[in-house]
C-alpha atoms as a PDB file:
ATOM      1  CA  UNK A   1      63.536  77.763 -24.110  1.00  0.00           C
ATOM      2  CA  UNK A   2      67.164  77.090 -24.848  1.00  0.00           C
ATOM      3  CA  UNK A   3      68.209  76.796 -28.404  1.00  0.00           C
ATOM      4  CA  UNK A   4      70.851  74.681 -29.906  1.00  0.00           C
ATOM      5  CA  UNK A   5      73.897  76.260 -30.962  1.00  0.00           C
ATOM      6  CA  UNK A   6      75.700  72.951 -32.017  1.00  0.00           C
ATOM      7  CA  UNK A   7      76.523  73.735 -35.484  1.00  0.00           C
ATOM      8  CA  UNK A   8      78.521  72.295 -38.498  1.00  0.00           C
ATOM      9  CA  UNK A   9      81.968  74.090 -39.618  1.00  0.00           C
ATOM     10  CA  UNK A  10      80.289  74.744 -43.133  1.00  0.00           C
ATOM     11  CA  UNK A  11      76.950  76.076 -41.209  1.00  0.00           C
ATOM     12  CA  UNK A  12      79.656  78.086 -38.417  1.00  0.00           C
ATOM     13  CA  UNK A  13      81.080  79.511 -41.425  1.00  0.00           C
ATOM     14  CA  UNK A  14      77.937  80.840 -43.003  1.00  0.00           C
ATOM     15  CA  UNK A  15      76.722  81.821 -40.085  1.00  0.00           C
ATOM     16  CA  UNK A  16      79.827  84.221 -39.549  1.00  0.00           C
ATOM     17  CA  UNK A  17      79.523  85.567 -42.590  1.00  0.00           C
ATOM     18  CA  UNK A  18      75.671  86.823 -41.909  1.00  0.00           C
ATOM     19  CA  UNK A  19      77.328  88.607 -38.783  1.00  0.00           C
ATOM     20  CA  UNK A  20      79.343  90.456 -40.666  1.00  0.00           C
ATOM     21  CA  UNK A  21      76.636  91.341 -43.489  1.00  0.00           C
ATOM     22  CA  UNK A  22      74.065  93.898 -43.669  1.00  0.00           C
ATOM     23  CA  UNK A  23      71.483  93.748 -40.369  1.00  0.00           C
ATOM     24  CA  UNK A  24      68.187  93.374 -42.646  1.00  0.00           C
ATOM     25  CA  UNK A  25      69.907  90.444 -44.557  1.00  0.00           C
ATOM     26  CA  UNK A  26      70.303  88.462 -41.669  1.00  0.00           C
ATOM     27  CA  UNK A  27      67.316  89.331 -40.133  1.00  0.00           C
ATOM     28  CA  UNK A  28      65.403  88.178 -43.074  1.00  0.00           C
ATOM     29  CA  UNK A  29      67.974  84.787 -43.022  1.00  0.00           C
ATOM     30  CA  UNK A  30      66.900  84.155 -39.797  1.00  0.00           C
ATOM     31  CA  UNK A  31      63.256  84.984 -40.408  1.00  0.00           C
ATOM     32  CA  UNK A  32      63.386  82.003 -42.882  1.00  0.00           C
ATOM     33  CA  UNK A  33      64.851  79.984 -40.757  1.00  0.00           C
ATOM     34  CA  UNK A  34      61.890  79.727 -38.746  1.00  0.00           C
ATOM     35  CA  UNK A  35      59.726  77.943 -41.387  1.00  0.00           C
ATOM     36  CA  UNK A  36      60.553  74.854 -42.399  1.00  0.00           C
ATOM     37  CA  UNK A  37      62.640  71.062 -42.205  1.00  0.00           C
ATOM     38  CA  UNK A  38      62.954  67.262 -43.180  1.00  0.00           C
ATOM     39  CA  UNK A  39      64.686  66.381 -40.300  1.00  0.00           C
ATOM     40  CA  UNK A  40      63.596  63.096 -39.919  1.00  0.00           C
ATOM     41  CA  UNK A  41      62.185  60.557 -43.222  1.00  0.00           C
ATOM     42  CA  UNK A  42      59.810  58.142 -44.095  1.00  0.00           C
ATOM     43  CA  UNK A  43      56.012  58.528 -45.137  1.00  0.00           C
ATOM     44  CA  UNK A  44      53.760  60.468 -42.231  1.00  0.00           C
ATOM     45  CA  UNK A  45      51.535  58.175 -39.870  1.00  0.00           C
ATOM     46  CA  UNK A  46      47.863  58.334 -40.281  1.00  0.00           C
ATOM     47  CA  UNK A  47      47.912  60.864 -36.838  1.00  0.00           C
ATOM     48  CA  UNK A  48      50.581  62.878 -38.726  1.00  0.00           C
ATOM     49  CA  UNK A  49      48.946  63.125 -41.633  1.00  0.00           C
ATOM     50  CA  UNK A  50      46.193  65.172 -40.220  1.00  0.00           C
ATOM     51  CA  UNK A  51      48.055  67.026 -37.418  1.00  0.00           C
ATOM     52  CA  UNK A  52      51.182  69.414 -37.198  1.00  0.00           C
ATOM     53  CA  UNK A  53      53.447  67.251 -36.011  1.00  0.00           C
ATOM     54  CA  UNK A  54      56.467  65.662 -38.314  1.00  0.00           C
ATOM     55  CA  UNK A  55      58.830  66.748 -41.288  1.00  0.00           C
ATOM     56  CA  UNK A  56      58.033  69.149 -43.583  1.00  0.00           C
ATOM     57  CA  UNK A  57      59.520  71.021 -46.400  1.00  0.00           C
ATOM     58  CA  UNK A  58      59.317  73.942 -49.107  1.00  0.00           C
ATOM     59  CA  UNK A  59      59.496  77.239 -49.852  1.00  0.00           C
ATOM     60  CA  UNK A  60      58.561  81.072 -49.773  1.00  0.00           C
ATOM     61  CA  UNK A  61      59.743  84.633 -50.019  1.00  0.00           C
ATOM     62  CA  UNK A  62      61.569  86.990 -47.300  1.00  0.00           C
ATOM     63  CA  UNK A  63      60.399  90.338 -46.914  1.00  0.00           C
ATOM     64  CA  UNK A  64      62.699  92.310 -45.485  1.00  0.00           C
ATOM     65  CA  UNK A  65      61.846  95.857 -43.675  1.00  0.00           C
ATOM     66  CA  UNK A  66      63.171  97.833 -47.058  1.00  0.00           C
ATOM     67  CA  UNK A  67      60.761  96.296 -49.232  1.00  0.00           C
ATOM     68  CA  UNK A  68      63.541  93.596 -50.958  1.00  0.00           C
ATOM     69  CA  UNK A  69      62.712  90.415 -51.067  1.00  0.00           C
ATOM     70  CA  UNK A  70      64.681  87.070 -51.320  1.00  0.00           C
ATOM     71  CA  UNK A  71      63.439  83.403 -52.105  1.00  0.00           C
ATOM     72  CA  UNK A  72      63.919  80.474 -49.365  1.00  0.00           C
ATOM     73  CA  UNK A  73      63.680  76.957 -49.167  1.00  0.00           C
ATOM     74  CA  UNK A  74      63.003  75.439 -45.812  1.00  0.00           C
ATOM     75  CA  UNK A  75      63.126  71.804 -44.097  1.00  0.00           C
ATOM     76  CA  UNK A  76      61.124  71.867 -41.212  1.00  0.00           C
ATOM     77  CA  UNK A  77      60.022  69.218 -38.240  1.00  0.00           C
ATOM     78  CA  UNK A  78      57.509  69.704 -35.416  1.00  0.00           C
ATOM     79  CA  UNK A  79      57.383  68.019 -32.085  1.00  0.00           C
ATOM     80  CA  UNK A  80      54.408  67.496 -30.116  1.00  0.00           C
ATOM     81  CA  UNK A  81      55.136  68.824 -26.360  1.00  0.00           C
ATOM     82  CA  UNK A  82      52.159  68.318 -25.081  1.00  0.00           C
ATOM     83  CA  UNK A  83      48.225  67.727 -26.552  1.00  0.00           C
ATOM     84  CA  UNK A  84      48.156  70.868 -28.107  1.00  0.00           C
ATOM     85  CA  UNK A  85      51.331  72.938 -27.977  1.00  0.00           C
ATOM     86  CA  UNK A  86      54.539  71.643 -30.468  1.00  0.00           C
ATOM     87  CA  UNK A  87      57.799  72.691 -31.166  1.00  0.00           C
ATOM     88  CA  UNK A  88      59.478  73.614 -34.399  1.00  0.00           C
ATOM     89  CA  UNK A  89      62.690  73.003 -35.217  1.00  0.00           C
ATOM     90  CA  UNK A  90      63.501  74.249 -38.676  1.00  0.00           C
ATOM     91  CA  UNK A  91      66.688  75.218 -41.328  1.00  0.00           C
ATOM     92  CA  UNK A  92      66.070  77.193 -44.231  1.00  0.00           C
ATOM     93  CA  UNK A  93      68.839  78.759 -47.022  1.00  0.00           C
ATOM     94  CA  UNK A  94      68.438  81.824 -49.128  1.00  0.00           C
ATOM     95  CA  UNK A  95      70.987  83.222 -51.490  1.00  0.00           C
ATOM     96  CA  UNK A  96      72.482  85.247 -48.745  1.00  0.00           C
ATOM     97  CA  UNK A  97      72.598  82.245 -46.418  1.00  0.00           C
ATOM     98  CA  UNK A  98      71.732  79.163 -44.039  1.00  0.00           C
ATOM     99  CA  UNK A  99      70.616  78.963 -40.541  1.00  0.00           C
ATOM    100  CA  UNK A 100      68.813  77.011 -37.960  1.00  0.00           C
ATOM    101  CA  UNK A 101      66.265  77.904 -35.616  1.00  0.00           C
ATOM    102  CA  UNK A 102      63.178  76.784 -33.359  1.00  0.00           C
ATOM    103  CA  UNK A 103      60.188  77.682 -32.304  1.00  0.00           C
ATOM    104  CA  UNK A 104      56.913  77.074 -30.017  1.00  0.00           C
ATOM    105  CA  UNK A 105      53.650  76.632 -31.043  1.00  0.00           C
ATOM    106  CA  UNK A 106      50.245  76.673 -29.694  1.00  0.00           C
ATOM    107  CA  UNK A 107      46.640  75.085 -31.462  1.00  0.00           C
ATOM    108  CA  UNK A 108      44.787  77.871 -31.384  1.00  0.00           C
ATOM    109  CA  UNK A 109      42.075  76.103 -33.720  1.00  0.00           C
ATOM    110  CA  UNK A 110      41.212  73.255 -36.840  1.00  0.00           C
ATOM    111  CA  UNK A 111      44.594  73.105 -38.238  1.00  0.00           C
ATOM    112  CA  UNK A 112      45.597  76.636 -36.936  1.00  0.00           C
ATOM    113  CA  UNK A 113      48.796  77.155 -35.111  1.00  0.00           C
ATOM    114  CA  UNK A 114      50.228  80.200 -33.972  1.00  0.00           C
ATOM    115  CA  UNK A 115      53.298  81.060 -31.498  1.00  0.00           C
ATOM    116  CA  UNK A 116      56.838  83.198 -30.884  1.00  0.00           C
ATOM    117  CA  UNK A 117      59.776  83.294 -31.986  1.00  0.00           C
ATOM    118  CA  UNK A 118      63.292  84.473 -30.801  1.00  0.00           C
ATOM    119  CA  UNK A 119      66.577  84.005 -32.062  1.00  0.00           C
ATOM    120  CA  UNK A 120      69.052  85.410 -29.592  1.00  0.00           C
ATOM    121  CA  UNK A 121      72.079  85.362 -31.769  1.00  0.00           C
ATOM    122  CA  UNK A 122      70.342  87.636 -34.823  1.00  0.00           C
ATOM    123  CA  UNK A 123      68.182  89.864 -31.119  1.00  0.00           C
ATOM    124  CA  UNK A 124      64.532  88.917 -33.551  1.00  0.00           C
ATOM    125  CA  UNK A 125      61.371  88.303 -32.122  1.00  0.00           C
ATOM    126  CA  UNK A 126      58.151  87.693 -33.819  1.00  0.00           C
ATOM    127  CA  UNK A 127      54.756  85.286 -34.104  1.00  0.00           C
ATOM    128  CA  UNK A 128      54.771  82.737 -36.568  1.00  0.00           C
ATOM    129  CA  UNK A 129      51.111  81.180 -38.196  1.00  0.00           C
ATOM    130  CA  UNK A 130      50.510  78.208 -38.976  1.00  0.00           C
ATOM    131  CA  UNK A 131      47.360  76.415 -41.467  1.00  0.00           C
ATOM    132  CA  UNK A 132      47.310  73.287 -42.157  1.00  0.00           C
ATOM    133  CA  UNK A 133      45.701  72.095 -45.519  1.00  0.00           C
ATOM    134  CA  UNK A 134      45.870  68.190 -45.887  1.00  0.00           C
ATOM    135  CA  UNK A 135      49.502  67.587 -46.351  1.00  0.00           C
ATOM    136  CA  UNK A 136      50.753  71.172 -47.273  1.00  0.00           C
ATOM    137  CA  UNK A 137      50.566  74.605 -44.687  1.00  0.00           C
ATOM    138  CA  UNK A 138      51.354  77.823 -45.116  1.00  0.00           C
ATOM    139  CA  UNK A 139      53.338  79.430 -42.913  1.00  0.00           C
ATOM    140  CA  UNK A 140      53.639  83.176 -41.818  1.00  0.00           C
ATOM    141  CA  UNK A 141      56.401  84.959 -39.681  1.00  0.00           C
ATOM    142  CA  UNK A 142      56.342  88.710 -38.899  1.00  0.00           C
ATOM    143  CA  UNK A 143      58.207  90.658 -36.599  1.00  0.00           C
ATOM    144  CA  UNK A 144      59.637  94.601 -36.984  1.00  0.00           C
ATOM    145  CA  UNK A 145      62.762  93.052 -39.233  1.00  0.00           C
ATOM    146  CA  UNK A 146      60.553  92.222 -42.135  1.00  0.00           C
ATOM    147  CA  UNK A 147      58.007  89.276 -42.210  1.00  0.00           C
ATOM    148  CA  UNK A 148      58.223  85.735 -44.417  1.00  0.00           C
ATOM    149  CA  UNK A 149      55.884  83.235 -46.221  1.00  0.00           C
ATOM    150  CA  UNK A 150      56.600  79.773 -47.007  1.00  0.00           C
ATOM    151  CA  UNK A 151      54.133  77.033 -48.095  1.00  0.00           C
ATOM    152  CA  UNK A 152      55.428  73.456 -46.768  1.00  0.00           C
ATOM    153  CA  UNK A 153      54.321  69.819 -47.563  1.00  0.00           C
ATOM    154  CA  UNK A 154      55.301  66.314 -46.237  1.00  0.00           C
END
């Protein structure tokens, strides 16, 4: 799956500086980056309402490997690829950071998601989880870097 590298000067610039920071920081930025996105507006449809699929936004905590932790806030939008498989495409911030990144999903249950991740410019892979509760879902990511938590509503 390709993913977009089209970026902003601003999010260029803070994306440069996580290069040149310590590893587990940006492994944790990117880990966040996973979760979450309002990229589109507007209230949800009756289908979105109970499904994945659509904007979504919130918050949670990075966990990096060390043990440190850092709060993020996410804005996060799925697409439906097919029936039951979506993609994510998602921006989150932390106070070391911003970056953008997507993901694929699979329904692997009611309201239960679950998929992998990659993000080829920080070399992280991992599985992201995904419950949906009415219009809020929490959201899991783990992977050797550290792991994240985020709860997101429409």
């Amino acid at each position: 799956m390709s993913h977009p590298q089209a970026r902003s000067a601003t999010a260029a610039g803070s994306t440069n500086a996580l290069r040149s920071g310590p590893r587990s920081v940006r492994h944790a930025i990117w880990l966040s980056v996973l979760a979450v996105g309002l990229m589109g507006g507007g209230a949800p449809s009756l289908a979105q309402a109970a499904g994945l699929e659509g904007s979504w936004s919130g918050g949670g905590t990075v966990r990096f490997a060390s043990g440190a932790e850092e709060h993020a806030r996410c804005r996060a939008h799925y697409s439906r690829r097919s029936n039951a498989v979506y993609v994510l495409r998602a921006t989150c911030a932390t106070a070391s950071g911003k970056a953008a990144q997507s993901a694929t999903l699979q329904k692997v249950g009611d309201n239960r998601y679950s998929g992998t991740f990659y993000n080829s410019e920080f070399d992280i892979s991992g599985r992201i989880y995904v419950i949906i509760r009415g219009s809020s879902q929490s959201v899991r990511l783990t992977s050797s870097s550290g792991s994240a938590s985020f709860r997101l509503s429409r």
